[in-house]
Protein backbone atom coordinates (compact mmCIF):
# COMPACT_ATOMS: atom_id res chain seq x y z
CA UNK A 1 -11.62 5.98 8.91
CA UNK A 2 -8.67 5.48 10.64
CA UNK A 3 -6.19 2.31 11.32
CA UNK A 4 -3.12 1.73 13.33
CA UNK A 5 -0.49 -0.61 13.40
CA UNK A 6 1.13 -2.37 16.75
CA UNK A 7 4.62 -4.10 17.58
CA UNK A 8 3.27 -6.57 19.99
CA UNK A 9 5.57 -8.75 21.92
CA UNK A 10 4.08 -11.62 23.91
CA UNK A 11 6.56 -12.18 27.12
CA UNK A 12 6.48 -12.02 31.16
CA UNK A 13 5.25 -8.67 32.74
CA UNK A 14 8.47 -8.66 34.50
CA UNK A 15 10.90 -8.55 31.21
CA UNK A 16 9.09 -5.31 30.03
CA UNK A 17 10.65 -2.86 30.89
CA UNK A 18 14.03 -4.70 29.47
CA UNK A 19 11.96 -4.98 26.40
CA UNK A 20 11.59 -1.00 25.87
CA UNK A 21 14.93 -0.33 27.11
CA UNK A 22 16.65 -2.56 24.79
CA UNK A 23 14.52 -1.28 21.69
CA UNK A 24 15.00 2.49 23.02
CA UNK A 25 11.13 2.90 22.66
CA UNK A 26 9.65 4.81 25.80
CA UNK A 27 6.38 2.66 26.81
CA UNK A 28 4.81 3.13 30.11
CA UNK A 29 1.42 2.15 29.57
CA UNK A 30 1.58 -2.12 29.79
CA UNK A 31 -2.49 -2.95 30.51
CA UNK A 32 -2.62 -4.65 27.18
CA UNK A 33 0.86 -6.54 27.47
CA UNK A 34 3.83 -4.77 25.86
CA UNK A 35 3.24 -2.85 22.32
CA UNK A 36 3.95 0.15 20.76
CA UNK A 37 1.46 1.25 18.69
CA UNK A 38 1.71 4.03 15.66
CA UNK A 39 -1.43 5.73 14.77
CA UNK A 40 -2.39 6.68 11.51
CA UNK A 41 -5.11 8.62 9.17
CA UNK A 42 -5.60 7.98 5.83
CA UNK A 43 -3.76 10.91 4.44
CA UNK A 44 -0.61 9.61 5.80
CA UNK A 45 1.92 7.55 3.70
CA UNK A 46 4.31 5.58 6.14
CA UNK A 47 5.95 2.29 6.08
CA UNK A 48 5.66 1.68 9.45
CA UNK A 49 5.88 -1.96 8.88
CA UNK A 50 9.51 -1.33 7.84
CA UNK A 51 10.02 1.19 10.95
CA UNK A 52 9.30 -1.85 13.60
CA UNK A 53 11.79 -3.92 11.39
CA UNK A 54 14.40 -1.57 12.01
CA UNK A 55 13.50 -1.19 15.33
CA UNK A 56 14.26 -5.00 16.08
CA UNK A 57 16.81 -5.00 13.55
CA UNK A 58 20.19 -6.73 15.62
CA UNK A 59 18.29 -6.75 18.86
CA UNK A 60 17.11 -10.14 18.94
CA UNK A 61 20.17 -11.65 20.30
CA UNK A 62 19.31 -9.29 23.19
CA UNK A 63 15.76 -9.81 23.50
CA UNK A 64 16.78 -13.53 23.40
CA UNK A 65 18.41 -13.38 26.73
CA UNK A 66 15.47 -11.66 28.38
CA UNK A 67 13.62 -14.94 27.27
CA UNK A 68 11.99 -13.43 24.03
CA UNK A 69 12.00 -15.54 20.62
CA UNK A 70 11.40 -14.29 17.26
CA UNK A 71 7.97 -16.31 17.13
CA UNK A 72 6.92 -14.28 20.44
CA UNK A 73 6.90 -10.96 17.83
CA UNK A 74 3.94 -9.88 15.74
CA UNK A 75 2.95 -7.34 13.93
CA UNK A 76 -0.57 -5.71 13.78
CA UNK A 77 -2.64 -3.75 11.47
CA UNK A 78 -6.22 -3.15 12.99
CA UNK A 79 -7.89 -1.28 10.16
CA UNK A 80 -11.41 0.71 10.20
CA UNK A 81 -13.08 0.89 6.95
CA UNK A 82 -16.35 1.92 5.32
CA UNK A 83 -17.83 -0.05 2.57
CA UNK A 84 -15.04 -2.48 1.13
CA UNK A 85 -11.70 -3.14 2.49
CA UNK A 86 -8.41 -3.65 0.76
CA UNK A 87 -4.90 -3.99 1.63
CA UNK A 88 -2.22 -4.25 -0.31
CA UNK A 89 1.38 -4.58 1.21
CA UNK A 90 4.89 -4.45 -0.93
CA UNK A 91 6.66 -7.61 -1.83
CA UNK A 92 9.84 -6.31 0.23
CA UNK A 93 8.14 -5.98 3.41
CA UNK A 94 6.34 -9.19 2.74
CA UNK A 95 9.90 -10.84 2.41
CA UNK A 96 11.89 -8.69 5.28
CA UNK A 97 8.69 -9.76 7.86
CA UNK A 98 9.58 -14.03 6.73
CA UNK A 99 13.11 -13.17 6.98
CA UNK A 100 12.98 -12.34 10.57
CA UNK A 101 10.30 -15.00 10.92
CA UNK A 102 7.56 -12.50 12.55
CA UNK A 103 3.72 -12.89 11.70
CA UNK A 104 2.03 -9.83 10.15
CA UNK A 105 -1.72 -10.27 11.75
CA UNK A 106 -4.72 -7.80 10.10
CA UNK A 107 -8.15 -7.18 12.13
CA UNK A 108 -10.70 -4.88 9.68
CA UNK A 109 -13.48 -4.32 11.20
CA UNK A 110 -16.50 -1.99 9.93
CA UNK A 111 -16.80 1.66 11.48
CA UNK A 112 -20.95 0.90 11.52
């Protein structure tokens, strides 16, 4: 089982670029639109929810100009699972992800 989670920001191919360099993420590979994805397995305990907030954290003034909104932000967590899948996210990161008005989308899908 494994699961990842991806920054995805929906905008023009030709802002991309302006995109990494103002969130000081190095991101070369843009065949799926721009994201930056964080891998995970299941022995690892990160917040990484809380790491992509920080990452936009003051920035969206800047991305703003480039002609990215807040609503144009999302947040993925595309989860394999065997058997029965649950999630469970902390009421802080719930709250920080309304706050900066950015959707937190979930795809599970069975590893069968």
């Amino acid at each position: 089982m494994s699961y990842f989670y991806s920054l995805r920001i929906d905008s023009n191919e030709d802002v991309y670029d302006e995109i990494s360099k103002i969130l000081g993420v190095d991101i070369t590979d843009y065949k799926l639109g721009w994201q930056l994805e964080v891998k995970l397995n299941n022995e690892e305990n990160r917040d990484v929810i809380a790491e992509f907030l920080n990452l936009l954290k003051d920035k969206y003034r800047e991305l703003n100009q480039i002609g990215v909104k807040q609503d144009d932000i999302s947040i993925w967590l595309i989860y394999e699972y065997k058997g029965q899948c649950n999630l469970e996210f902390e009421p802080e990161i719930l709250k920080k992800l309304g706050e900066n008005g950015i959707r937190l989308c979930l795809s599970c899908y069975n590893e069968d």
